[in-house]
N, C-alpha and C. Protein backbone atom coordinates (compact mmCIF):
# COMPACT_ATOMS: atom_id res chain seq x y z
N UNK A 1 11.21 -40.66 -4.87
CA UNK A 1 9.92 -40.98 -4.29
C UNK A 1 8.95 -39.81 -4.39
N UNK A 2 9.42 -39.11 -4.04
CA UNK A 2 8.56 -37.30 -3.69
C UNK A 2 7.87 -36.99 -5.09
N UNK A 3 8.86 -37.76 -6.36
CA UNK A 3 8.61 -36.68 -7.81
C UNK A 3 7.09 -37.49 -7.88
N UNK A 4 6.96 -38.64 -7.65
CA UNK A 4 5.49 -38.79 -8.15
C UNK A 4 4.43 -38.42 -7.31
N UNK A 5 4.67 -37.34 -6.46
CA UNK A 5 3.50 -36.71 -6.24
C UNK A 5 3.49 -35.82 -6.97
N UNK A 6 4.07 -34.84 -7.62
CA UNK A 6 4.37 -34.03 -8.44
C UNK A 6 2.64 -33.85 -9.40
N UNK A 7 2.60 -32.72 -9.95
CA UNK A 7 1.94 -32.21 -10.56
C UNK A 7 2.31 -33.01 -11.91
N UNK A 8 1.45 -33.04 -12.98
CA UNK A 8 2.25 -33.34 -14.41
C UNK A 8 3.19 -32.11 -14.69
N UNK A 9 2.96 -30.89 -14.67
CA UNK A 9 4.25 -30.08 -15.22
C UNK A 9 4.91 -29.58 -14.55
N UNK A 10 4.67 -30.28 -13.13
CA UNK A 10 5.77 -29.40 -12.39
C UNK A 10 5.18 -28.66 -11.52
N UNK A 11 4.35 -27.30 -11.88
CA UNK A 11 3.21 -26.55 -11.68
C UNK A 11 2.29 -26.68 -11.02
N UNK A 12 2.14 -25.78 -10.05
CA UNK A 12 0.99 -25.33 -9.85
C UNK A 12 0.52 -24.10 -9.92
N UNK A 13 -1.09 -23.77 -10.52
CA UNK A 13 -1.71 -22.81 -11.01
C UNK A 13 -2.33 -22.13 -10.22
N UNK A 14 -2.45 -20.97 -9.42
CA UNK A 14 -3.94 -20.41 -9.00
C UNK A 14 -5.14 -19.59 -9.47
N UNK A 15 -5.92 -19.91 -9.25
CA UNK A 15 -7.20 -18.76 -9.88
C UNK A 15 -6.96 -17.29 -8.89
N UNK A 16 -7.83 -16.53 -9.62
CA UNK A 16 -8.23 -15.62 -8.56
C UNK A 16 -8.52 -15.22 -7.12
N UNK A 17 -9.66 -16.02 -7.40
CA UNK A 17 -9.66 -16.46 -5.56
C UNK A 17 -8.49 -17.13 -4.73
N UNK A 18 -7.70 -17.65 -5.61
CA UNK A 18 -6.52 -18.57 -4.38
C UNK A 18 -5.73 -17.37 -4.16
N UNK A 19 -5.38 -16.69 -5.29
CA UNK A 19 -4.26 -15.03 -5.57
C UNK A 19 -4.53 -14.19 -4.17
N UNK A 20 -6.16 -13.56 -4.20
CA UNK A 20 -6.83 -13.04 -3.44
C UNK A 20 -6.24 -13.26 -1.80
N UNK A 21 -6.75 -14.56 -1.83
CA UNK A 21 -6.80 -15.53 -0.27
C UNK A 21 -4.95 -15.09 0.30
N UNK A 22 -4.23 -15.22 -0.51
CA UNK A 22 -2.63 -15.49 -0.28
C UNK A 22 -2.26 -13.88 0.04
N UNK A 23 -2.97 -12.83 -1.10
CA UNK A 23 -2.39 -11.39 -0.68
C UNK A 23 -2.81 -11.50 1.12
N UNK A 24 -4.14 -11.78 0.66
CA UNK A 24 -5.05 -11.74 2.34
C UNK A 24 -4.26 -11.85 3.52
N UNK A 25 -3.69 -13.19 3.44
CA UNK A 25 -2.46 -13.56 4.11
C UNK A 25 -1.47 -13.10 4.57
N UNK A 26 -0.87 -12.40 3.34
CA UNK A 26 0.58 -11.62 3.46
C UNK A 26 0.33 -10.85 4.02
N UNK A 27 -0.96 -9.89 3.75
CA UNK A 27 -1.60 -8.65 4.41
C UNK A 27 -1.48 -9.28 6.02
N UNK A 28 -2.12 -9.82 6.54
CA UNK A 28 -2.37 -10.13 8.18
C UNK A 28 -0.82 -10.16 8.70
N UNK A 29 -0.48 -11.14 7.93
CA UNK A 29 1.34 -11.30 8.28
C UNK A 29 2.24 -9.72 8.72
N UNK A 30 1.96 -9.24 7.73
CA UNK A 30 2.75 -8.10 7.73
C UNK A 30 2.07 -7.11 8.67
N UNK A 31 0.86 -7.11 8.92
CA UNK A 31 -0.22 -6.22 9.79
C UNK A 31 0.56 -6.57 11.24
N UNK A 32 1.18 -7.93 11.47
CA UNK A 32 0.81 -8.01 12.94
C UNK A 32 2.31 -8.10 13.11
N UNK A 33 2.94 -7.74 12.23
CA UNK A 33 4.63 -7.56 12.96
C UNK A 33 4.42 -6.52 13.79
N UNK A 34 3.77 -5.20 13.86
CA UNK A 34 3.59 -4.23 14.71
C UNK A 34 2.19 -4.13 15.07
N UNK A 35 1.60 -4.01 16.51
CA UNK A 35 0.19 -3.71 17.24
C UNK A 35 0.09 -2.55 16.41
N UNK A 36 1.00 -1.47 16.10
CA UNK A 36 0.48 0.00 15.29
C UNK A 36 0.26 0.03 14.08
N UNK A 37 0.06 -1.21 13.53
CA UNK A 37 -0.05 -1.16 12.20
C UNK A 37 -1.07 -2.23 12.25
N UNK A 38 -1.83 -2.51 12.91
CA UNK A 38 -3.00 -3.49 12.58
C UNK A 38 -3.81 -3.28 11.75
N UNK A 39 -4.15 -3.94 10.52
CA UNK A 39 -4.81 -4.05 9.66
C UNK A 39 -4.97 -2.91 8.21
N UNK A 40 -3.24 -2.61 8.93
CA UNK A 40 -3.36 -1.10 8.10
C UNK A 40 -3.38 -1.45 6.41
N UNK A 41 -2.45 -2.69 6.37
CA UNK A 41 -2.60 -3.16 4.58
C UNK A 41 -4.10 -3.53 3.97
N UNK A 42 -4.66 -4.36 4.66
CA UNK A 42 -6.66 -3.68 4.60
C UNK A 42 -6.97 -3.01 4.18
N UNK A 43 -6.48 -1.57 5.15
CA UNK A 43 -7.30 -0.53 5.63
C UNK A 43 -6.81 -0.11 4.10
N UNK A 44 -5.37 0.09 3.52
CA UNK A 44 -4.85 1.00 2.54
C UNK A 44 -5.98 -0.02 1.54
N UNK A 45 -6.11 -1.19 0.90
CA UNK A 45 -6.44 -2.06 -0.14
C UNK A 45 -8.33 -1.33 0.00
N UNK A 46 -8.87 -1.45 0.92
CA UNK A 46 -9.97 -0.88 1.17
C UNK A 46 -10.19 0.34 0.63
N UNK A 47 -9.53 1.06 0.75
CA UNK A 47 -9.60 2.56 0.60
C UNK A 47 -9.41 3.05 -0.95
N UNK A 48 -8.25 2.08 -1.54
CA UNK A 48 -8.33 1.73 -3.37
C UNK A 48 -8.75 1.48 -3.72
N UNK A 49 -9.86 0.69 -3.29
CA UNK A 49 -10.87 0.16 -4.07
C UNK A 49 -11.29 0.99 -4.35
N UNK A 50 -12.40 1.62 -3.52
CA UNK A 50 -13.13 3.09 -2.79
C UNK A 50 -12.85 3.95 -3.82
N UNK A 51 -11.43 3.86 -4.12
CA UNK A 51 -11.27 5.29 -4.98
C UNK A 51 -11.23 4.86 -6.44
N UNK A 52 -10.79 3.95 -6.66
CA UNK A 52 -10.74 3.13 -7.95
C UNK A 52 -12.38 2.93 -8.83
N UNK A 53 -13.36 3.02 -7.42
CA UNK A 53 -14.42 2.42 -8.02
C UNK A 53 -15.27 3.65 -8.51
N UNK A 54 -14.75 4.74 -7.28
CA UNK A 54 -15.66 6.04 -7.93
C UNK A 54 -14.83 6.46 -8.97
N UNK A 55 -13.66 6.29 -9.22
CA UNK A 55 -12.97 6.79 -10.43
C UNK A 55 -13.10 5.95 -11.64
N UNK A 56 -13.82 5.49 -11.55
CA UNK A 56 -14.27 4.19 -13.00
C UNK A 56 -13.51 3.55 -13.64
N UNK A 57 -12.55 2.90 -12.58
CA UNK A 57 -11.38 1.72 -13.05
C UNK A 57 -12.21 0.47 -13.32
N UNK A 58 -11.25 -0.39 -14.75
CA UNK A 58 -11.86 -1.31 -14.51
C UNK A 58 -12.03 -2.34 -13.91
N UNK A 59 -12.74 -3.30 -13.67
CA UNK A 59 -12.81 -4.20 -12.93
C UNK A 59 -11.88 -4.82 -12.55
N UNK A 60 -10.79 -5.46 -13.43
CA UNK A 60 -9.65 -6.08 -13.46
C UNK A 60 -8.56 -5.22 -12.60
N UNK A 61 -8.29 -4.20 -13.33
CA UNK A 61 -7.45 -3.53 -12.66
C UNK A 61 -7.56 -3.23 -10.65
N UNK A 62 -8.99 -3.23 -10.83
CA UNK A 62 -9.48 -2.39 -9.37
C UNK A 62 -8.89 -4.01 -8.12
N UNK A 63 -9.65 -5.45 -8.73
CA UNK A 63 -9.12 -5.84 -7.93
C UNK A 63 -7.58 -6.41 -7.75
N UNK A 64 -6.54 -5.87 -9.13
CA UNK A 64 -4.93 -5.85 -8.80
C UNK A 64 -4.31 -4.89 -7.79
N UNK A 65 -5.52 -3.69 -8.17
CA UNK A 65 -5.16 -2.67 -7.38
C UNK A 65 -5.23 -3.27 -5.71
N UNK A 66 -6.09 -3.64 -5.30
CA UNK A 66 -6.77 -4.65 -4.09
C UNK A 66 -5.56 -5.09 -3.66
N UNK A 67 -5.13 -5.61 -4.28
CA UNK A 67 -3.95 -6.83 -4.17
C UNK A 67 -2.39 -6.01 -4.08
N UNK A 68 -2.44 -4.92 -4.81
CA UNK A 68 -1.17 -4.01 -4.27
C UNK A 68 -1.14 -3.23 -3.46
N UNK A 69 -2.53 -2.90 -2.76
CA UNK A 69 -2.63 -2.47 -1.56
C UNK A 69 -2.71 -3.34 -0.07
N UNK A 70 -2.93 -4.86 -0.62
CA UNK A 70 -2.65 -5.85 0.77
C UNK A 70 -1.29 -6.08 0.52
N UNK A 71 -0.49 -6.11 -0.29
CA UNK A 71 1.00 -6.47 -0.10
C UNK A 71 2.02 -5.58 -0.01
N UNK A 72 1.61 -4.00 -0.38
CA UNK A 72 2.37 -2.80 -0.33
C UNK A 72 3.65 -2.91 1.07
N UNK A 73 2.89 -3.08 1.89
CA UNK A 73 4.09 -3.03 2.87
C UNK A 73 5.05 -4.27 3.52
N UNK A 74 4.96 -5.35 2.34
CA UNK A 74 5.69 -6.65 2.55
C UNK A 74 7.09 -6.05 2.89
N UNK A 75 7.86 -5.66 2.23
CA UNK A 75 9.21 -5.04 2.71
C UNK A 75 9.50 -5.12 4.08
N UNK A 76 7.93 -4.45 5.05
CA UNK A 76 8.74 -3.81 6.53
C UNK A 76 9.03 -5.48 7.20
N UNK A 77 8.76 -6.54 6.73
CA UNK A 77 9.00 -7.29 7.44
C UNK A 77 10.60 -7.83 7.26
N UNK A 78 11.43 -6.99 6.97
CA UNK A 78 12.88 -6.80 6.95
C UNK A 78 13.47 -5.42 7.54
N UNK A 79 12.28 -4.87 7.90
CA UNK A 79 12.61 -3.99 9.01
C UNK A 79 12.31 -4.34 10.73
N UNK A 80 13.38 -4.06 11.50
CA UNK A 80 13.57 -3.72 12.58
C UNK A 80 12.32 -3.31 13.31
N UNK A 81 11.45 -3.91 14.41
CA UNK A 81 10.29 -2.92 15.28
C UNK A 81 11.09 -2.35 16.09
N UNK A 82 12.22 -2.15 16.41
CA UNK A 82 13.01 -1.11 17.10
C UNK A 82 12.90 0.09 16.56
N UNK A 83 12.69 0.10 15.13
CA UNK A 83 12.46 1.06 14.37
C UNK A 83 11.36 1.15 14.32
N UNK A 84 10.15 0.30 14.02
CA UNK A 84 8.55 0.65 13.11
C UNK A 84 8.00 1.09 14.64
N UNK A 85 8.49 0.76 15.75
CA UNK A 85 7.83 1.12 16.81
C UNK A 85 8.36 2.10 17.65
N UNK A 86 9.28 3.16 17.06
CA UNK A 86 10.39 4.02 18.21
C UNK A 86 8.67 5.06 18.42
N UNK A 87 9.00 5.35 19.86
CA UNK A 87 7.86 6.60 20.05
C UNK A 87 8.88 7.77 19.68
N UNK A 88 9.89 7.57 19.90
CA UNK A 88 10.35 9.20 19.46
C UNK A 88 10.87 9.46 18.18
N UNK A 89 11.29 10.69 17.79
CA UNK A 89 11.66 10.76 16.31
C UNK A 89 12.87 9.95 16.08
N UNK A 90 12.78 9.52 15.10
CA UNK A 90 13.84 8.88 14.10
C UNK A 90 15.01 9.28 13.93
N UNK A 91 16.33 8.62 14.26
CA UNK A 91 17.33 9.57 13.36
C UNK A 91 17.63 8.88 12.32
N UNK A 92 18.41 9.74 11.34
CA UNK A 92 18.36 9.82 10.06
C UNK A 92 18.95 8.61 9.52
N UNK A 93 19.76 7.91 10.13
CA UNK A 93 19.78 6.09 9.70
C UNK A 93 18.85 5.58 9.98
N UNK A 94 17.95 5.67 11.14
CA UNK A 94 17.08 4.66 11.03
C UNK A 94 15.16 4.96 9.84
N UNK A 95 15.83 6.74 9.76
CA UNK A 95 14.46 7.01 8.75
C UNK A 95 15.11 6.33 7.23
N UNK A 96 16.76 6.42 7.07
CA UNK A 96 17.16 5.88 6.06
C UNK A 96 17.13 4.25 5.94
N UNK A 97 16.67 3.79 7.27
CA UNK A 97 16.18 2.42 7.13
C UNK A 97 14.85 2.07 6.73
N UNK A 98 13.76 2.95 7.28
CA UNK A 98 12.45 2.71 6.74
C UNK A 98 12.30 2.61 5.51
N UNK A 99 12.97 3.94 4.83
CA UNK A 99 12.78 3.94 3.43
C UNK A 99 13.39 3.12 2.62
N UNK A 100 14.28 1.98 3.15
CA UNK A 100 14.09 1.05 2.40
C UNK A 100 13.03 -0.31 2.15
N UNK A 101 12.04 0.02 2.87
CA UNK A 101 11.40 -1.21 2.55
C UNK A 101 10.11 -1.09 1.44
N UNK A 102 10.15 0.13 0.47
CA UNK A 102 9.48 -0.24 -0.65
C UNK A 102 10.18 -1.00 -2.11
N UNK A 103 11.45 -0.80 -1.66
CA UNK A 103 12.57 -1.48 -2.50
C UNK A 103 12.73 -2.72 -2.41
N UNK A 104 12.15 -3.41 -0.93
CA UNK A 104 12.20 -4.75 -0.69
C UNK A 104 10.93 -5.38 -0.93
N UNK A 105 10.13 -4.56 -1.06
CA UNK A 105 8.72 -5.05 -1.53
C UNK A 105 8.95 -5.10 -2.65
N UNK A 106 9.40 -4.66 -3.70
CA UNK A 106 9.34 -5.02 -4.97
C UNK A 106 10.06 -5.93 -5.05
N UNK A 107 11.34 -6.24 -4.55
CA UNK A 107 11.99 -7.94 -4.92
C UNK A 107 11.12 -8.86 -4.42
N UNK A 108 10.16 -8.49 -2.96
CA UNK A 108 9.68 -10.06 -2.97
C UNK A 108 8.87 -9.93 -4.18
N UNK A 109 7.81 -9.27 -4.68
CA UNK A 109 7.01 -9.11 -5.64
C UNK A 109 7.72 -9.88 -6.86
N UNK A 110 8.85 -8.84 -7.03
CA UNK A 110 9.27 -9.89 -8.42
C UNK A 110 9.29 -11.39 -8.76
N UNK A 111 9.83 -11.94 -7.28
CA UNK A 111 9.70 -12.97 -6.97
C UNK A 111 9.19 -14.00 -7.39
N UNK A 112 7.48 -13.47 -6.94
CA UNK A 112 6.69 -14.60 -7.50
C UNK A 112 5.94 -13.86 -8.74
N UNK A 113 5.56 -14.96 -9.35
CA UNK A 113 5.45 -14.79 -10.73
C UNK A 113 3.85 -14.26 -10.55
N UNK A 114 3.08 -14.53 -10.16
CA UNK A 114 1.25 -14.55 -9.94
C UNK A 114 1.39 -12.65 -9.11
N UNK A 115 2.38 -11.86 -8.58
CA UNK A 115 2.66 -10.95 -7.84
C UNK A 115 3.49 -9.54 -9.07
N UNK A 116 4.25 -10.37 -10.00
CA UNK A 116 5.53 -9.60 -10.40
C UNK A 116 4.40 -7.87 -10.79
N UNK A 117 3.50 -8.50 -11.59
CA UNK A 117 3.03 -7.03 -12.33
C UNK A 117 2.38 -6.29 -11.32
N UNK A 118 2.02 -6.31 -10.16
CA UNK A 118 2.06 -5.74 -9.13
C UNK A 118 2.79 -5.03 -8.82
N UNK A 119 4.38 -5.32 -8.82
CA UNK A 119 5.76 -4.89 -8.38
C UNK A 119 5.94 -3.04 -8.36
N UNK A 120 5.39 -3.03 -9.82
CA UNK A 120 5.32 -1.48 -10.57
C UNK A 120 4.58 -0.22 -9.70
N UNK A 121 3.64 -1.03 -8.74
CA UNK A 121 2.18 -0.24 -8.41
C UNK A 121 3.24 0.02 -6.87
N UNK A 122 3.24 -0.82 -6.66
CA UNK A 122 3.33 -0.96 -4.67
C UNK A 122 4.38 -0.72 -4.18
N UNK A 123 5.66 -0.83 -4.81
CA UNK A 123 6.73 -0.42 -4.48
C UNK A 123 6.59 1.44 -4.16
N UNK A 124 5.48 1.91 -4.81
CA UNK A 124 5.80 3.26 -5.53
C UNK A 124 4.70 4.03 -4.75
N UNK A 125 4.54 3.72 -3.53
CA UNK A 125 2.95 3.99 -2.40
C UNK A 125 3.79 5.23 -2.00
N UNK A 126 5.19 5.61 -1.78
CA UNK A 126 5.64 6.87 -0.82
C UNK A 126 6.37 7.58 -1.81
N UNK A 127 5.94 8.06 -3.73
CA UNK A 127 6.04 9.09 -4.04
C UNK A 127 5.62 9.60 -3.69
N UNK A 128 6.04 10.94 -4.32
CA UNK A 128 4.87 12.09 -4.72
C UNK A 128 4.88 12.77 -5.72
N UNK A 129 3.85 13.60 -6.58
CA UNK A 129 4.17 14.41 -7.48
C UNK A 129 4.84 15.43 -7.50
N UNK A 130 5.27 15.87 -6.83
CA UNK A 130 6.48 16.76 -6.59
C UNK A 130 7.89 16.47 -6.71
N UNK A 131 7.90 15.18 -6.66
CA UNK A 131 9.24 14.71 -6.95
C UNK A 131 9.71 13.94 -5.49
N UNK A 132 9.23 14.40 -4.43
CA UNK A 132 10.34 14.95 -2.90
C UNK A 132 9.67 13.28 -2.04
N UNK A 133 8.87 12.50 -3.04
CA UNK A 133 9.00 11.31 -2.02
C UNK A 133 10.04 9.89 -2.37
N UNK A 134 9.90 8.88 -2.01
CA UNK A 134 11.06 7.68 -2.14
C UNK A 134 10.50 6.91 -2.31
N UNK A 135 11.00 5.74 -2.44
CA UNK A 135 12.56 5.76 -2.69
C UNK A 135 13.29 6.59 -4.07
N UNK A 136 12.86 6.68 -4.98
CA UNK A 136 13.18 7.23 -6.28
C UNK A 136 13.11 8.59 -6.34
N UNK A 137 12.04 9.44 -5.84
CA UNK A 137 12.26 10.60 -6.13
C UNK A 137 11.20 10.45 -7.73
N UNK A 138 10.41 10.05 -7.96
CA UNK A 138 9.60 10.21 -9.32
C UNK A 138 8.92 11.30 -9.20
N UNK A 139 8.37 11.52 -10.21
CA UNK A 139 7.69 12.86 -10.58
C UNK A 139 6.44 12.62 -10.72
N UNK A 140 5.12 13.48 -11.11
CA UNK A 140 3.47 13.42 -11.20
C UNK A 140 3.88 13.03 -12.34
N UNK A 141 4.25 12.93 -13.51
CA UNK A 141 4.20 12.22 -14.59
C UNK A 141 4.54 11.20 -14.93
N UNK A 142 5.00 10.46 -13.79
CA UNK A 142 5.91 8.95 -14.04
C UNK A 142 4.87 8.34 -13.12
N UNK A 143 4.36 8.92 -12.96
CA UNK A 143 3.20 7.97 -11.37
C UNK A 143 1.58 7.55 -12.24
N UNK A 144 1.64 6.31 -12.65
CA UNK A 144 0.40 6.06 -13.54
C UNK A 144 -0.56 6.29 -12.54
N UNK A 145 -2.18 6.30 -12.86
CA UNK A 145 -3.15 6.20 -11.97
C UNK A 145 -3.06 5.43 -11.05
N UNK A 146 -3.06 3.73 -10.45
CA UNK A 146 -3.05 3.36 -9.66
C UNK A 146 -2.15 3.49 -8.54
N UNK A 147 -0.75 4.13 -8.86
CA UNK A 147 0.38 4.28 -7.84
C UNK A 147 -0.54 5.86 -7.37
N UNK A 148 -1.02 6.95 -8.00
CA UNK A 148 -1.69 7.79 -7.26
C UNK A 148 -2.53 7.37 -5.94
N UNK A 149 -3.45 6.62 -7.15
CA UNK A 149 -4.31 5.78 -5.62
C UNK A 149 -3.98 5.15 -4.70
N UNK A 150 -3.17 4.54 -4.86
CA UNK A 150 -2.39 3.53 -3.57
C UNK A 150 -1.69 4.71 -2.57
N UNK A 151 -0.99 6.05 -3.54
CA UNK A 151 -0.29 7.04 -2.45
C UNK A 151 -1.38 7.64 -1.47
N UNK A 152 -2.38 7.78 -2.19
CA UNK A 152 -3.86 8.61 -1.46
C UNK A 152 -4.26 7.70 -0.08
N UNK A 153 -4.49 6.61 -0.38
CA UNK A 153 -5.10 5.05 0.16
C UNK A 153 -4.32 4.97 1.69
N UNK A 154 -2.83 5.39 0.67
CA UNK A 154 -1.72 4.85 2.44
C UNK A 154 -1.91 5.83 3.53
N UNK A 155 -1.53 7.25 2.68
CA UNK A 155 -2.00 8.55 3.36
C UNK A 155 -2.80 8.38 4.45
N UNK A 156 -3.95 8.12 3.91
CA UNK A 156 -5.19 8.31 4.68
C UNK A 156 -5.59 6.84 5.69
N UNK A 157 -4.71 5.95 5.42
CA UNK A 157 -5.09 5.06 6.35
C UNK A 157 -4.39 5.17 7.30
N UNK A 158 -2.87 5.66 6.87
CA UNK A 158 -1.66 5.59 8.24
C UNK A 158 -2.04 7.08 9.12
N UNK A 159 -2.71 7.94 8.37
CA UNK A 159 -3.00 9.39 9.71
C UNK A 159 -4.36 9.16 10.46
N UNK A 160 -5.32 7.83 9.75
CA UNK A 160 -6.33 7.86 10.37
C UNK A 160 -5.86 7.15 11.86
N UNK A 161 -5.10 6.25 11.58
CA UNK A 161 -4.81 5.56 12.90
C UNK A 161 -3.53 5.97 13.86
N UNK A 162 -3.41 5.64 15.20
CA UNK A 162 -2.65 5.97 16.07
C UNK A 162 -1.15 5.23 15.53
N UNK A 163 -0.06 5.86 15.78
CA UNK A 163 1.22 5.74 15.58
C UNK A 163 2.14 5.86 17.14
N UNK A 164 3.05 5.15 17.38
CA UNK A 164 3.97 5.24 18.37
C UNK A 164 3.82 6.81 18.89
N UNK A 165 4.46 7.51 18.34
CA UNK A 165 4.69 8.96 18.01
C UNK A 165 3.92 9.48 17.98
N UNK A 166 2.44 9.51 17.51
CA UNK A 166 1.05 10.43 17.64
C UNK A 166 0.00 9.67 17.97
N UNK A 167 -1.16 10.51 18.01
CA UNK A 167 -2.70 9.24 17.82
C UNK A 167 -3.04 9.64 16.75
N UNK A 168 -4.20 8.97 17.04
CA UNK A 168 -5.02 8.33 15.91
C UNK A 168 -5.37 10.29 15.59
N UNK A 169 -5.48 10.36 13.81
CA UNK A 169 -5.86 11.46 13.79
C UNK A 169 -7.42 11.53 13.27
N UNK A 170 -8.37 12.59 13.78
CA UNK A 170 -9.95 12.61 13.46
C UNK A 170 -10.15 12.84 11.22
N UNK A 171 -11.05 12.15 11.24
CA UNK A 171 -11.57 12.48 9.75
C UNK A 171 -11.02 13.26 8.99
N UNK A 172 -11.86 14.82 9.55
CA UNK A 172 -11.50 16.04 9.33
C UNK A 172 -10.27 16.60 8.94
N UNK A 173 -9.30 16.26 9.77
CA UNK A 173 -8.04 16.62 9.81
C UNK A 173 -7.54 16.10 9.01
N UNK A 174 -7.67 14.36 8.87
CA UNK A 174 -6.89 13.88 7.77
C UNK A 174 -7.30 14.45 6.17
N UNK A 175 -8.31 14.69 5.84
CA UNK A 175 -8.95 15.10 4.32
C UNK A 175 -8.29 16.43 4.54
N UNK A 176 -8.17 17.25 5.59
CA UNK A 176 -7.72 18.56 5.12
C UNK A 176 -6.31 18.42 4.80
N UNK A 177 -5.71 17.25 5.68
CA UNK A 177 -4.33 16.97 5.31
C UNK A 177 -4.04 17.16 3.72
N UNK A 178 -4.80 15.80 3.35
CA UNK A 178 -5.18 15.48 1.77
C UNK A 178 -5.50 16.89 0.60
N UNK A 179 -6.65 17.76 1.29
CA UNK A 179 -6.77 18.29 0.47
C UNK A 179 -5.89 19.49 0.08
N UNK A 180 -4.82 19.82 0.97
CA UNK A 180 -3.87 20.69 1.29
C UNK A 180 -2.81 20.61 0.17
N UNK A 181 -2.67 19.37 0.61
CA UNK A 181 -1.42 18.68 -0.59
C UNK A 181 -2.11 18.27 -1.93
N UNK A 182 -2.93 18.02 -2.24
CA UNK A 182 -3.35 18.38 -3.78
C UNK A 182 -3.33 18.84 -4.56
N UNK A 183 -2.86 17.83 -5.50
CA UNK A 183 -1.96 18.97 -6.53
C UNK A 183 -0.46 19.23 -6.50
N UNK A 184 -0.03 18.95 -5.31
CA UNK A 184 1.35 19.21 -4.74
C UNK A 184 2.05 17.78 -4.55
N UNK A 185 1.59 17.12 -3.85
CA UNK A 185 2.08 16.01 -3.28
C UNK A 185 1.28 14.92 -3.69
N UNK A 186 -0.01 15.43 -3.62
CA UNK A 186 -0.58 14.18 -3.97
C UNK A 186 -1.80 14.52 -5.20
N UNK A 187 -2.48 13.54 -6.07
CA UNK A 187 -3.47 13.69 -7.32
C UNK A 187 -4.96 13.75 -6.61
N UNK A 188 -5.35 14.90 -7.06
CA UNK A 188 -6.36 15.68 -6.45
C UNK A 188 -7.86 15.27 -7.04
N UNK A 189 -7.79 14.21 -8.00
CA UNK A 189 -8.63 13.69 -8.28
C UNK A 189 -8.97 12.35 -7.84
N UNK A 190 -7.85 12.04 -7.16
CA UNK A 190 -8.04 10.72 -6.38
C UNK A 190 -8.24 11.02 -4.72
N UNK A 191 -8.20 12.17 -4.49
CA UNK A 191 -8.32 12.87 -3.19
C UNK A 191 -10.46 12.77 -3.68
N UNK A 192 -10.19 13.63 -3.95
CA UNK A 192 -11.67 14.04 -4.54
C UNK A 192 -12.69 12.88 -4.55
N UNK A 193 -12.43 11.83 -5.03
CA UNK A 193 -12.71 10.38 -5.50
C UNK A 193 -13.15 9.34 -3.61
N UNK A 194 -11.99 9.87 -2.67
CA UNK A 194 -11.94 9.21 -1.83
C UNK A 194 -12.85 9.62 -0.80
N UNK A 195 -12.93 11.27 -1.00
CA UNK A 195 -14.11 11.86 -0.06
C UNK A 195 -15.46 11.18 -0.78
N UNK A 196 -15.54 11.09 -1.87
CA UNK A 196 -17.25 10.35 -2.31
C UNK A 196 -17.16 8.96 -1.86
N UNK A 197 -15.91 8.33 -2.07
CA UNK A 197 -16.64 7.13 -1.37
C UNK A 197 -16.56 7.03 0.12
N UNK A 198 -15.95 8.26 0.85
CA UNK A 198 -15.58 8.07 2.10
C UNK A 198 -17.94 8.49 2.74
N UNK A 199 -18.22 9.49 1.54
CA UNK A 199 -19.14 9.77 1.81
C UNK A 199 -20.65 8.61 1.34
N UNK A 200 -19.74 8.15 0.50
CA UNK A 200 -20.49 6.99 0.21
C UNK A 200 -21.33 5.19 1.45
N UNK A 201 -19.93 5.33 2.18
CA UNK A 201 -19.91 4.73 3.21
C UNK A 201 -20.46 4.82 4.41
N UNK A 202 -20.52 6.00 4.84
CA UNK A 202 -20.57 6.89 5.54
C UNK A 202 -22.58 6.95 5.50
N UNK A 203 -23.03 7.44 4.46
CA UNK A 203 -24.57 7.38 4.36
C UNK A 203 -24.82 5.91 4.50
């Protein structure tokens, strides 16, 4: 009975805008498993743009980039808020629990097919060029441009806002954070990129 509602191939297709609407989604979803993380997948997708746009990505790319910054943190919703919400420090199973959920973001990613080429970008938000972030441990040369930006993007959205464990941290502090680690930890041209559009906004 059911098959003749069916599509002719089976299929269904989305455009852009439907793609868009659904990250949108996942984004809120995943925002509101924790009050401390409200709107933080936004806040990171916002902030890539920002840097994407003063860094003269193209169009296409800037809004995939968009889209791997609203779904970047799909994973934590296989994490524990016993964990995403402890006020005190972590011990080392449960920090070895956090860090698995960029690994789980990439299987759901793979998942769906309209998501998979995403997979590459978002899983890969808590390198660094130094080698010393996760899950992998990659290097500044294995980290294409947009996984820079997305690392810059998360940075600066998760120190701008309050955490179990700290508050919210001021402007200032966070860019000096940024500009500290430049070069080191993080790509200093996407640092650079984020203060113009931070200044961009801002006027």
């Amino acid at each position: 009975m059911a098959a003749k509602y069916e599509p002719d191939e089976g299929t269904l297709t989305a455009d852009d805008e439907c793609l868009d609407r659904v990250a949108e989604g996942f984004a809120r979803v995943v925002d509101a498993k924790s009050p401390w993380t409200f709107r933080h997948s936004e806040g990171v997708a916002a902030a890539a743009v920002g840097i994407a746009e003063v860094m003269g990505l193209p169009a296409e790319q800037v809004r995939q980039l968009r889209r791997a910054g609203l779904l970047h943190d799909l994973g934590k919703l296989g994490v524990s808020n016993t964990i995403l919400d402890k006020p005190e420090k972590l011990t080392d199973e449960e920090r070895r629990t956090i860090q698995t959920h960029p690994g789980k973001t990439e299987r759901i990613l793979r998942r769906v097919a309209s998501f998979s080429e995403l997979a590459d970008w978002a899983w890969a938000h808590h390198e660094r060029l130094d080698g010393r972030g996760y899950p992998r441990g990659l290097e500044g040369f294995q980290l294409p441009t947009p996984v820079r930006i997305l690392v810059v993007a998360d940075i600066f959205d998760a120190l701008s806002a309050a955490r179990p464990y700290r508050a919210a941290q001021p402007l200032e502090k966070v860019l000096g954070i940024l500009r500290k680690d430049a070069g080191i930890a993080v790509c200093p041209v996407c640092v650079e990129a984020l203060e113009t559009y931070l200044e961009s906004v801002a006027g």
